[in-house]
Protein backbone atom coordinates (compact mmCIF):
# COMPACT_ATOMS: atom_id res chain seq x y z
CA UNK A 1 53.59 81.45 163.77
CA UNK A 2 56.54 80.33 165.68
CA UNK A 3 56.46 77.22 164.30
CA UNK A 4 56.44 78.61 161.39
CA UNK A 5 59.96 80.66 162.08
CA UNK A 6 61.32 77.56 163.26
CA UNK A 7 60.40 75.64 160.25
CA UNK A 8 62.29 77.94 158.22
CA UNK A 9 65.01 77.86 160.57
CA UNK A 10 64.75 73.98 159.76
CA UNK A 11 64.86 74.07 156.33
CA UNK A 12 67.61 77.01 156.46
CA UNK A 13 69.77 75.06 158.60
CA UNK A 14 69.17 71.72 156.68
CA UNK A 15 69.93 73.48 153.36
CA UNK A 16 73.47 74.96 154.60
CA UNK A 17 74.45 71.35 155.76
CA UNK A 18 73.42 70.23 152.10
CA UNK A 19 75.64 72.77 150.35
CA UNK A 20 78.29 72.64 152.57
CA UNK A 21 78.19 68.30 151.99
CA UNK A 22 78.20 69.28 148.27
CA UNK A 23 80.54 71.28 148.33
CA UNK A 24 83.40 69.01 149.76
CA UNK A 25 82.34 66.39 147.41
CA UNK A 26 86.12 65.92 145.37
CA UNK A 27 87.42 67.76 147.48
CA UNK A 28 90.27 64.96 148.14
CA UNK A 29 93.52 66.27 147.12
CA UNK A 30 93.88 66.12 143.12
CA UNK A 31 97.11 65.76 141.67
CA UNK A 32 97.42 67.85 138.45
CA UNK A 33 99.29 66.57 135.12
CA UNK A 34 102.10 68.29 134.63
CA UNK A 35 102.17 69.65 131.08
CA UNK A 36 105.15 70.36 128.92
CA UNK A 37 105.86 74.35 127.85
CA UNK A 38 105.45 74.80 124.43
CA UNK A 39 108.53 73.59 122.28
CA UNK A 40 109.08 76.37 120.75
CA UNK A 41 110.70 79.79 122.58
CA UNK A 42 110.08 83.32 121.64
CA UNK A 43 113.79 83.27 120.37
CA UNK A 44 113.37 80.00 118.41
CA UNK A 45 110.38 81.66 116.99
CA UNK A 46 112.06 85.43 116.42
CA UNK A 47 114.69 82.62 114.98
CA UNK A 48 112.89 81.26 112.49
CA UNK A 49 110.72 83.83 110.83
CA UNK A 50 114.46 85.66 110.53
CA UNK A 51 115.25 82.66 108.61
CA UNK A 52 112.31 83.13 106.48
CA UNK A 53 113.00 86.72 105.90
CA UNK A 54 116.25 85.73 104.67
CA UNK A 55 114.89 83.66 102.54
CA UNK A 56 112.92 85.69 100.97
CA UNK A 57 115.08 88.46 100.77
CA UNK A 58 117.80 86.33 98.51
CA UNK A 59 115.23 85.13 96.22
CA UNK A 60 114.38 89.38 95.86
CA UNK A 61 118.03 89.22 95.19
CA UNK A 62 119.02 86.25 92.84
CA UNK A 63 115.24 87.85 90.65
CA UNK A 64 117.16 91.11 90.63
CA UNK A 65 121.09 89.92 89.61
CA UNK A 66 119.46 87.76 87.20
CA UNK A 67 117.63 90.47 85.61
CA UNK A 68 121.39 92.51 85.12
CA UNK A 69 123.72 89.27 84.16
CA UNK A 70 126.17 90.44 86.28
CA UNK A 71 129.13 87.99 86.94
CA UNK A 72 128.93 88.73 90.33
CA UNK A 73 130.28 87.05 93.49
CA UNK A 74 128.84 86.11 96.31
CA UNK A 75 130.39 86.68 100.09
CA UNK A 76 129.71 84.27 103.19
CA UNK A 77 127.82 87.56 104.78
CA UNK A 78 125.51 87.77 100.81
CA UNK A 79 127.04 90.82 100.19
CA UNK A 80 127.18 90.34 96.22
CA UNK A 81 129.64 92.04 94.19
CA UNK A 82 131.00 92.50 91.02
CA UNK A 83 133.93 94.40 89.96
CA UNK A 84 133.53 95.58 86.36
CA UNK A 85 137.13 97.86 86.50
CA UNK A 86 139.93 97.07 87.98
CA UNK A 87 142.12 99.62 89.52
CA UNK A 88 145.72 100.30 89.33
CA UNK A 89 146.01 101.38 92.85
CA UNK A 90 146.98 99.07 96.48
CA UNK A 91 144.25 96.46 97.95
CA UNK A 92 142.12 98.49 100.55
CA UNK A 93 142.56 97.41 104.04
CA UNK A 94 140.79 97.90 107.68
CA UNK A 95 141.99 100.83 109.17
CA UNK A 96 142.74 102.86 105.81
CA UNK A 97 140.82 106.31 105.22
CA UNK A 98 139.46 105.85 101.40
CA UNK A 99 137.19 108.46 99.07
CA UNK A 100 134.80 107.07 97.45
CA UNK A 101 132.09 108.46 94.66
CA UNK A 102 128.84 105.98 94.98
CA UNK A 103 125.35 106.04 93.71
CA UNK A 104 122.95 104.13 96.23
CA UNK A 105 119.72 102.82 95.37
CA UNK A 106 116.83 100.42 95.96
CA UNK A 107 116.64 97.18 93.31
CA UNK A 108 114.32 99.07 91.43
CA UNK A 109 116.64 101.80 90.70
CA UNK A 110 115.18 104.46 92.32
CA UNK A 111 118.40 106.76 93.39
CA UNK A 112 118.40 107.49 97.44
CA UNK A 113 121.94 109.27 97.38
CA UNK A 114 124.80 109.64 95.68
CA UNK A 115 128.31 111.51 95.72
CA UNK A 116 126.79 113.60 92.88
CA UNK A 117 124.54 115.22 95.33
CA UNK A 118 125.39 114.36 98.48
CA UNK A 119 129.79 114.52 97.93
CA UNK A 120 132.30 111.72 97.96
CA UNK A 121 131.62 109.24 100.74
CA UNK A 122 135.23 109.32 103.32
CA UNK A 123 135.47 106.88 106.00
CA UNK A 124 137.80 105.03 107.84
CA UNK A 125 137.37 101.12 106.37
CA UNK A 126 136.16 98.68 109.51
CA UNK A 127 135.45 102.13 112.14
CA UNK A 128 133.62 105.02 110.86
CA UNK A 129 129.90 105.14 110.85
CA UNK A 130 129.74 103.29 107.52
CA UNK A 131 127.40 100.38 106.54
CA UNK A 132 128.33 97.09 107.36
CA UNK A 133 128.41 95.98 103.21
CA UNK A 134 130.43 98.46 101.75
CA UNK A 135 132.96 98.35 104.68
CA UNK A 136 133.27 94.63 103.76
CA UNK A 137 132.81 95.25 100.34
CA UNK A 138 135.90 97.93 100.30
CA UNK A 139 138.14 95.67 101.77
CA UNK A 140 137.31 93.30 98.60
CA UNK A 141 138.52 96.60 96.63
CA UNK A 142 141.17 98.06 95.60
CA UNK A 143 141.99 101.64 94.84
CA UNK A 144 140.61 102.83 91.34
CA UNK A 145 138.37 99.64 91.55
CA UNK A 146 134.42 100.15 90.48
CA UNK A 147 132.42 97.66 91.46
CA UNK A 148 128.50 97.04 91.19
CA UNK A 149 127.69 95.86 94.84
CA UNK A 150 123.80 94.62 96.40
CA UNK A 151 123.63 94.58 99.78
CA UNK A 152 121.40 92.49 101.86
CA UNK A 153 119.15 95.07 104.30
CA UNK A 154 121.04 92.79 107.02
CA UNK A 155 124.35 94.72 105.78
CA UNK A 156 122.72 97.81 105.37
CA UNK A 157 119.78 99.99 107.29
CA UNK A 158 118.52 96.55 108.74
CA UNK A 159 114.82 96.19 109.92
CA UNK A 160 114.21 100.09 110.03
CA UNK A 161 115.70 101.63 107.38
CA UNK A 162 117.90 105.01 108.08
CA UNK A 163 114.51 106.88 108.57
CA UNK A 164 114.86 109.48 105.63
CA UNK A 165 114.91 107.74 102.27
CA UNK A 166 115.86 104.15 103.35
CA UNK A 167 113.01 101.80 104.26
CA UNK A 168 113.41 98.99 106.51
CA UNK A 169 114.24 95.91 105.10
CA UNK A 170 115.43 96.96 102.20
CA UNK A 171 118.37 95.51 100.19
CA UNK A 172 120.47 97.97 98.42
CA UNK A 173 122.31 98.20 94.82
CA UNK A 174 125.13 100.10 95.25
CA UNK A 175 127.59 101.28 92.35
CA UNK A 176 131.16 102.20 94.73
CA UNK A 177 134.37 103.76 93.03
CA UNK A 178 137.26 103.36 95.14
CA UNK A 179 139.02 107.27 94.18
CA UNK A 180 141.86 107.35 96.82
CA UNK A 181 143.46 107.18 99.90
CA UNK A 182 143.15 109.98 102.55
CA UNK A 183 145.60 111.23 104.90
């Protein structure tokens, strides 16, 4: 019986000497390629499918124009504008308080607000809380002007929309009348 215990002991010892050997086999120090980070960033990438959106958004836009003939104008920002009367009053400037009667919609007309229901739009051109298009778009104005404007969502509510009647990414047709200025 012993011999039997040492046998085992043997074979147990014998095995552990076997794995351990196997073990270390490659175990010389391996140098590891070195492989390039993928060339494109998470900002390259946010980047491009911006671009894209763009993109698609002024096709949405040229469809839409095309479908009203307008003769409109385009600005480097794509605000496009047309304006269909021309006042009798001064050029609007940055920095002057204007009224304004508006009806703002989405390209397929649906009405979101207007001065009708909601009052005359007064702001402070280039400051108050305004969006970015009709700001620019005033400034383009003068007073007593009425112009037909669309605004890129970029120059509007942007990727979320103004989160009552406004989604995100939505361009915006916009009829603005330039009443007056405001003390």
């Amino acid at each position: 019986m012993m011999n039997f215990f040492k046998a085992q002991h043997l074979f147990l010892a014998f095995t552990l000497v076997a794995l351990s050997f196997i073990a270390c086999t490659g175990c010389e120090e391996r140098t590891q390629e070195y492989v390039e980070p993928v060339p494109q960033s998470m900002e390259e990438q946010l980047i491009e499918m911006h671009r894209k959106n763009v993109a698609l958004e002024n096709d949405r836009i040229e469809a839409f124009l095309k479908t009203k003939d307008w003769e409109s104008e385009a600005s480097d920002t794509g605000l496009r504008y047309w304006i269909y009367t021309q006042g009798e009053g001064k050029p609007v400037f940055e920095g002057d308080r204007i009224a304004c009667d508006f009806e703002m919609m989405l390209l397929d007309g649906r009405v979101l607000y207007s001065s009708e229901e909601n009052g005359q739009m007064v702001f402070t051109v280039g400051q108050d809380n305004v969006v970015s298009g009709i700001h620019e778009a005033a400034q383009l104005m003068n007073i007593g002007d009425e112009a037909e404007l669309v605004l890129p969502s970029r120059l509007a509510y942007g990727l979320t929309g103004d989160q009552i009647k406004v989604p995100g990414n939505a361009p915006l047709w916009i009829n603005l009348r330039i009443k007056a200025l405001v003390p």
